[in-house]
C-alpha atoms as a PDB file:
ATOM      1  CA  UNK A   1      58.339-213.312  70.910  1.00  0.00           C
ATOM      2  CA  UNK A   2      57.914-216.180  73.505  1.00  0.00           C
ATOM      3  CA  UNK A   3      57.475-213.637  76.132  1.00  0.00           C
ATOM      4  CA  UNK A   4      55.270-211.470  74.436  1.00  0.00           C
ATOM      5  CA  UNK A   5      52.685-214.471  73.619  1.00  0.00           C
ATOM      6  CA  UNK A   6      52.535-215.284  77.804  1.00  0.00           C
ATOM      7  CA  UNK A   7      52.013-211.338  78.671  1.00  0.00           C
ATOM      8  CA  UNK A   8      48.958-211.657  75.803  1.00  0.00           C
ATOM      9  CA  UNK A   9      47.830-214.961  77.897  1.00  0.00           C
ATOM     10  CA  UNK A  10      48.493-213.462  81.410  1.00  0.00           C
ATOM     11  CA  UNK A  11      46.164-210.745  80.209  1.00  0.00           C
ATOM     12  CA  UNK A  12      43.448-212.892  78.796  1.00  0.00           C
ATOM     13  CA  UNK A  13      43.640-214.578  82.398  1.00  0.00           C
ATOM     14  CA  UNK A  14      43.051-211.745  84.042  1.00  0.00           C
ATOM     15  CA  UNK A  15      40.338-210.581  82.016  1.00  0.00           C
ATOM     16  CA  UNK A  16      38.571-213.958  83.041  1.00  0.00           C
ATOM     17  CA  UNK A  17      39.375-214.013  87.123  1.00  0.00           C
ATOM     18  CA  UNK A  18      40.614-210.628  88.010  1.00  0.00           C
ATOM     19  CA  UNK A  19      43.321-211.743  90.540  1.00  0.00           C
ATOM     20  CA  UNK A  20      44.646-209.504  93.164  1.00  0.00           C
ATOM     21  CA  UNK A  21      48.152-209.456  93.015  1.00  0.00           C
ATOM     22  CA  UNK A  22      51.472-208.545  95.036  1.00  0.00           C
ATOM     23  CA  UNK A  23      54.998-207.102  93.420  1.00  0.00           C
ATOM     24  CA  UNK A  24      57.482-205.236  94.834  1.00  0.00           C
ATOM     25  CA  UNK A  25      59.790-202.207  92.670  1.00  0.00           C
ATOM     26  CA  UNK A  26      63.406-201.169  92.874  1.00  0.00           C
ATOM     27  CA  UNK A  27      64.308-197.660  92.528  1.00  0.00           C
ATOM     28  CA  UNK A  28      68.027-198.183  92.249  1.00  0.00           C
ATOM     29  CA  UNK A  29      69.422-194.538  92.975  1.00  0.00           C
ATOM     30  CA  UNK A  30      73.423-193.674  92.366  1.00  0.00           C
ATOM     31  CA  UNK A  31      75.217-190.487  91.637  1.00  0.00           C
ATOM     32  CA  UNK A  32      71.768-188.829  91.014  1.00  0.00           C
ATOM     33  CA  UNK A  33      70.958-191.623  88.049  1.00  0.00           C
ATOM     34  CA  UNK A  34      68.493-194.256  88.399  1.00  0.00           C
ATOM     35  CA  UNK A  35      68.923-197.649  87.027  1.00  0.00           C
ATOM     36  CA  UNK A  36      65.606-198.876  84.667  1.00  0.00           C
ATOM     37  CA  UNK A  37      64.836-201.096  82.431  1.00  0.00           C
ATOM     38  CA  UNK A  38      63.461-202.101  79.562  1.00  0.00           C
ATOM     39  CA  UNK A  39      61.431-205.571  79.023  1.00  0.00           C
ATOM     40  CA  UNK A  40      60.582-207.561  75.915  1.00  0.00           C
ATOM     41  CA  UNK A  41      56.947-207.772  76.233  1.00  0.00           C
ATOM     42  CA  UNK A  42      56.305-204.285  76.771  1.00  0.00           C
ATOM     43  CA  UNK A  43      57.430-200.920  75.556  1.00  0.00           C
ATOM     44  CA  UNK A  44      59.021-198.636  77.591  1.00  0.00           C
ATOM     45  CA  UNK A  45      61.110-198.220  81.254  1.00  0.00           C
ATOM     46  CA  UNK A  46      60.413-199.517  84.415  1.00  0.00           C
ATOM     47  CA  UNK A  47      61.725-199.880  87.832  1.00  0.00           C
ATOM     48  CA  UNK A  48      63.242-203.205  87.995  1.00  0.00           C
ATOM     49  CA  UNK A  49      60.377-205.431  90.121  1.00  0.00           C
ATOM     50  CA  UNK A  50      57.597-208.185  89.639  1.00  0.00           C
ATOM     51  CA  UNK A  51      55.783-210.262  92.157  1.00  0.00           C
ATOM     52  CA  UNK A  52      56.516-212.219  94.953  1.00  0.00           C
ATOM     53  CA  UNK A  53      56.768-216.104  94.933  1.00  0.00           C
ATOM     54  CA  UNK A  54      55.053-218.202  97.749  1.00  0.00           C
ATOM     55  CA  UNK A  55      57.165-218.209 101.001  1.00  0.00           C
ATOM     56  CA  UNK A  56      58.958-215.053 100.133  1.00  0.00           C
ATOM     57  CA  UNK A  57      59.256-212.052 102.126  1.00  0.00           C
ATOM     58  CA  UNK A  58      59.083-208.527 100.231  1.00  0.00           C
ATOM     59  CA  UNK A  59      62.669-207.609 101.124  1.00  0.00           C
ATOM     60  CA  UNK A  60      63.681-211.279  99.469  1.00  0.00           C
ATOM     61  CA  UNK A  61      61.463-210.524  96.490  1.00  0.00           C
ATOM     62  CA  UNK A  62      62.864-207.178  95.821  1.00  0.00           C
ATOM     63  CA  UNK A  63      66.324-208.323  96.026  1.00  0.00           C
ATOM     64  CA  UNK A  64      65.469-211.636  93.518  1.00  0.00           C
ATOM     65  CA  UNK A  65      64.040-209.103  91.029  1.00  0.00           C
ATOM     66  CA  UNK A  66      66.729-206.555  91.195  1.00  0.00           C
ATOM     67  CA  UNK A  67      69.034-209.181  90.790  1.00  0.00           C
ATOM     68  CA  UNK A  68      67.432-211.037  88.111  1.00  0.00           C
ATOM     69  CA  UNK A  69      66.307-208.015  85.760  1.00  0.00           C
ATOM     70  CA  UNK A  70      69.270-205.503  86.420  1.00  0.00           C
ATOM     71  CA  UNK A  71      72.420-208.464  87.706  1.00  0.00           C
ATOM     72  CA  UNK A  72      72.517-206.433  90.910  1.00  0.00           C
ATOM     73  CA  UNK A  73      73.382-207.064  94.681  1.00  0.00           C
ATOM     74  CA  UNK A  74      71.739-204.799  97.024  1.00  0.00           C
ATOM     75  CA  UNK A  75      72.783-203.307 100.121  1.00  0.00           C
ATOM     76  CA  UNK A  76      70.189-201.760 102.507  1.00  0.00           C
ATOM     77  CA  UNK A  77      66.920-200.951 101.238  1.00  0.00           C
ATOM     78  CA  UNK A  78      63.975-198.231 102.616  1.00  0.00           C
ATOM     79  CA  UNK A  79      60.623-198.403 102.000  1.00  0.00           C
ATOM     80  CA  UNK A  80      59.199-195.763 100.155  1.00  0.00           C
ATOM     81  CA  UNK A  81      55.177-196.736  99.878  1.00  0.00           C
ATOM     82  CA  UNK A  82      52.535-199.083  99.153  1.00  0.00           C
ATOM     83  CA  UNK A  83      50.609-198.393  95.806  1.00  0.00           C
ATOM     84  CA  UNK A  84      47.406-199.694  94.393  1.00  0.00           C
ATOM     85  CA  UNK A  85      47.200-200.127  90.646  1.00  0.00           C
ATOM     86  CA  UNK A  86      43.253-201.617  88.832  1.00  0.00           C
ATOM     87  CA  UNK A  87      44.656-201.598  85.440  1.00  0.00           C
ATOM     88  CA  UNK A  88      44.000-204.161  82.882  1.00  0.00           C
ATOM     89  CA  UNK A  89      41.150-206.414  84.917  1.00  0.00           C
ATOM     90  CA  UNK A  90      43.284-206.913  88.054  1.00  0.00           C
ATOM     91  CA  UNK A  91      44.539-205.226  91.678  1.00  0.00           C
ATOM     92  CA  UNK A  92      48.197-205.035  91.876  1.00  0.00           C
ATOM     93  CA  UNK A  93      49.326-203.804  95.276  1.00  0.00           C
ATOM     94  CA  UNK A  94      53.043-202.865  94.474  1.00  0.00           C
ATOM     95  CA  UNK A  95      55.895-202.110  97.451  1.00  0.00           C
ATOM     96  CA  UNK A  96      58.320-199.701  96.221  1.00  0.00           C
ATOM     97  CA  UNK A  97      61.616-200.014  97.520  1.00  0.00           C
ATOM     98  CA  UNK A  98      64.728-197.374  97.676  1.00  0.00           C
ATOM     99  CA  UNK A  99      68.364-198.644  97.332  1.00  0.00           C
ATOM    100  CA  UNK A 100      71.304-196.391  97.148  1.00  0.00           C
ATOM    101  CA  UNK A 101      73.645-198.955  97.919  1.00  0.00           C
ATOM    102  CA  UNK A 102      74.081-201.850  95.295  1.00  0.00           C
ATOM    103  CA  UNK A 103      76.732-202.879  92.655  1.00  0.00           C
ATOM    104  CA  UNK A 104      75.398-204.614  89.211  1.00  0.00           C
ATOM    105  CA  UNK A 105      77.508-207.829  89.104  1.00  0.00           C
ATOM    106  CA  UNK A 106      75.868-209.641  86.563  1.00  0.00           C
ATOM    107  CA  UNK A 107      73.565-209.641  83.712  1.00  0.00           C
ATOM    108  CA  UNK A 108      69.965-209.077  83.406  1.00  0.00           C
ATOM    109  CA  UNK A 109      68.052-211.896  82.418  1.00  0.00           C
ATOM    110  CA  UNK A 110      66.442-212.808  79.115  1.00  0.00           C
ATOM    111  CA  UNK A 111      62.849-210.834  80.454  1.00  0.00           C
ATOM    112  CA  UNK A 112      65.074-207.617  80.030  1.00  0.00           C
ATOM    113  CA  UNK A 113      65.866-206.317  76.853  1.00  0.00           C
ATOM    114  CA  UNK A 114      67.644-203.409  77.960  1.00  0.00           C
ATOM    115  CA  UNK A 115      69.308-201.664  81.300  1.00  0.00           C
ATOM    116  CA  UNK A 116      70.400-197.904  81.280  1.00  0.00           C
ATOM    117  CA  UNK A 117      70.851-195.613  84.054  1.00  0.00           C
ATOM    118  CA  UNK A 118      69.228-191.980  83.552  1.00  0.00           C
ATOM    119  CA  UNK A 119      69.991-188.702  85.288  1.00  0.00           C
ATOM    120  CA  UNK A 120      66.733-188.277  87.672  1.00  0.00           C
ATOM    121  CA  UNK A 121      65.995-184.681  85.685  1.00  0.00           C
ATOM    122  CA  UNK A 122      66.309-186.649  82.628  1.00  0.00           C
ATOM    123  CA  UNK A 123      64.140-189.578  82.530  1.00  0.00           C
ATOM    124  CA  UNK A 124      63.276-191.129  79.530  1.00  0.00           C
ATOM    125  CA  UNK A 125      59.976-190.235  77.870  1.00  0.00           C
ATOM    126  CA  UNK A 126      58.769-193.286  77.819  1.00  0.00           C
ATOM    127  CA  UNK A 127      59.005-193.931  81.149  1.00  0.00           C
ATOM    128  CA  UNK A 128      55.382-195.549  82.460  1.00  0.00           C
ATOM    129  CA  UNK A 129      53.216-193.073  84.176  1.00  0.00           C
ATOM    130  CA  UNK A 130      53.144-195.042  87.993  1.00  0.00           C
ATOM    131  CA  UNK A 131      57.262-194.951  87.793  1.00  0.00           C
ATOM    132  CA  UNK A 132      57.574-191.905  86.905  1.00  0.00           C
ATOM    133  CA  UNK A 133      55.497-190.635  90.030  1.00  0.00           C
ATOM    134  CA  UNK A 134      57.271-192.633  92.041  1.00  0.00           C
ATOM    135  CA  UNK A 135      60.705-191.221  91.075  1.00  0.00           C
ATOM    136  CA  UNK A 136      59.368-187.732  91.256  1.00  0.00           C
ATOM    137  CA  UNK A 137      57.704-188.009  94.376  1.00  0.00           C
ATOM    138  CA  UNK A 138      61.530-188.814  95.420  1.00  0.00           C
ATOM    139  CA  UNK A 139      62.858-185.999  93.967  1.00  0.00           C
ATOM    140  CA  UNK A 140      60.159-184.048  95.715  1.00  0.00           C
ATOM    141  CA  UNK A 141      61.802-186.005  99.516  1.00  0.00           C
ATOM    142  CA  UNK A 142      58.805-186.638 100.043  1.00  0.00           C
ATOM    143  CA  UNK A 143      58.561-188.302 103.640  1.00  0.00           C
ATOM    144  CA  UNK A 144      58.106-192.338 103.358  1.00  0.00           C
ATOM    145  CA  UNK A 145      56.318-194.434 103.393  1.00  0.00           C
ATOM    146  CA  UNK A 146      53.796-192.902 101.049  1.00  0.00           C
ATOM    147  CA  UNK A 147      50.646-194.947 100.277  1.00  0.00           C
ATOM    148  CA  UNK A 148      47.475-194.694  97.461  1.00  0.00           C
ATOM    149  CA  UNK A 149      47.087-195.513  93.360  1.00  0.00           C
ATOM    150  CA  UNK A 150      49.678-196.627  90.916  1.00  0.00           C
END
């Protein structure tokens, strides 16, 4: 409940200021599954990923997120693209990530209500629209790093 009532505040606040943000995503590839998740604020899946804090570099950010949603270490990491997403009274500019290389370790935190690894022809179908492109355009091999909207 308590992180439902800040999502409802961080989107009152951006109604108001419209801040142009930076986040970085995880697709966490194994075996043909990729690892998701689940939050408490929101309904559905999602690439494990939020945004950066000040002084830290993407590759630091993706590997705090990864490791704070999903309890994972990662091992090497590509970049796949840079994506631009207006929803909701803001600009997110999100860096997805690839890692095919990581053991989970831990546990996710209290953000995360969930964690379940899906077969990439079998994605959940609740899945949010921009991840689901993402992981298709994968599927696809498309060559990296792709670039344009959420």
């Amino acid at each position: 409940m308590y992180y439902r009532l800040l999502y409802l505040a961080y989107r009152i606040f951006c109604f108001l200021f419209r801040p142009v943000r930076m986040g970085v995503r995880v697709m966490m590839i194994q075996d043909q599954c990729v690892t998701l998740v689940r939050q408490t604020y929101l309904r559905g899946w999602f690439m494990p990923g939020g945004g950066l804090k000040r002084g830290e570099t993407l590759e630091q950010a993706a590997r705090r997120e990864a490791r704070e949603e999903t309890g994972a270490e990662l091992g090497a990491l590509t970049l796949m693209g840079a994506y631009t997403n207006f929803a909701d009274w803001r600009t997110d500019h999100n860096l997805v990530f690839v890692c095919r290389d990581f053991k989970i370790i831990g546990t996710p935190d209290q953000e995360i209500a969930e964690l379940k690894t899906f077969p990439l022809d079998q994605l959940p179908a609740d899945l949010w629209p921009g991840h689901s492109r993402r992981i298709e355009e994968y599927r696809q091999q498309k060559n990296s790093p792709q670039f344009g909207e959420w």
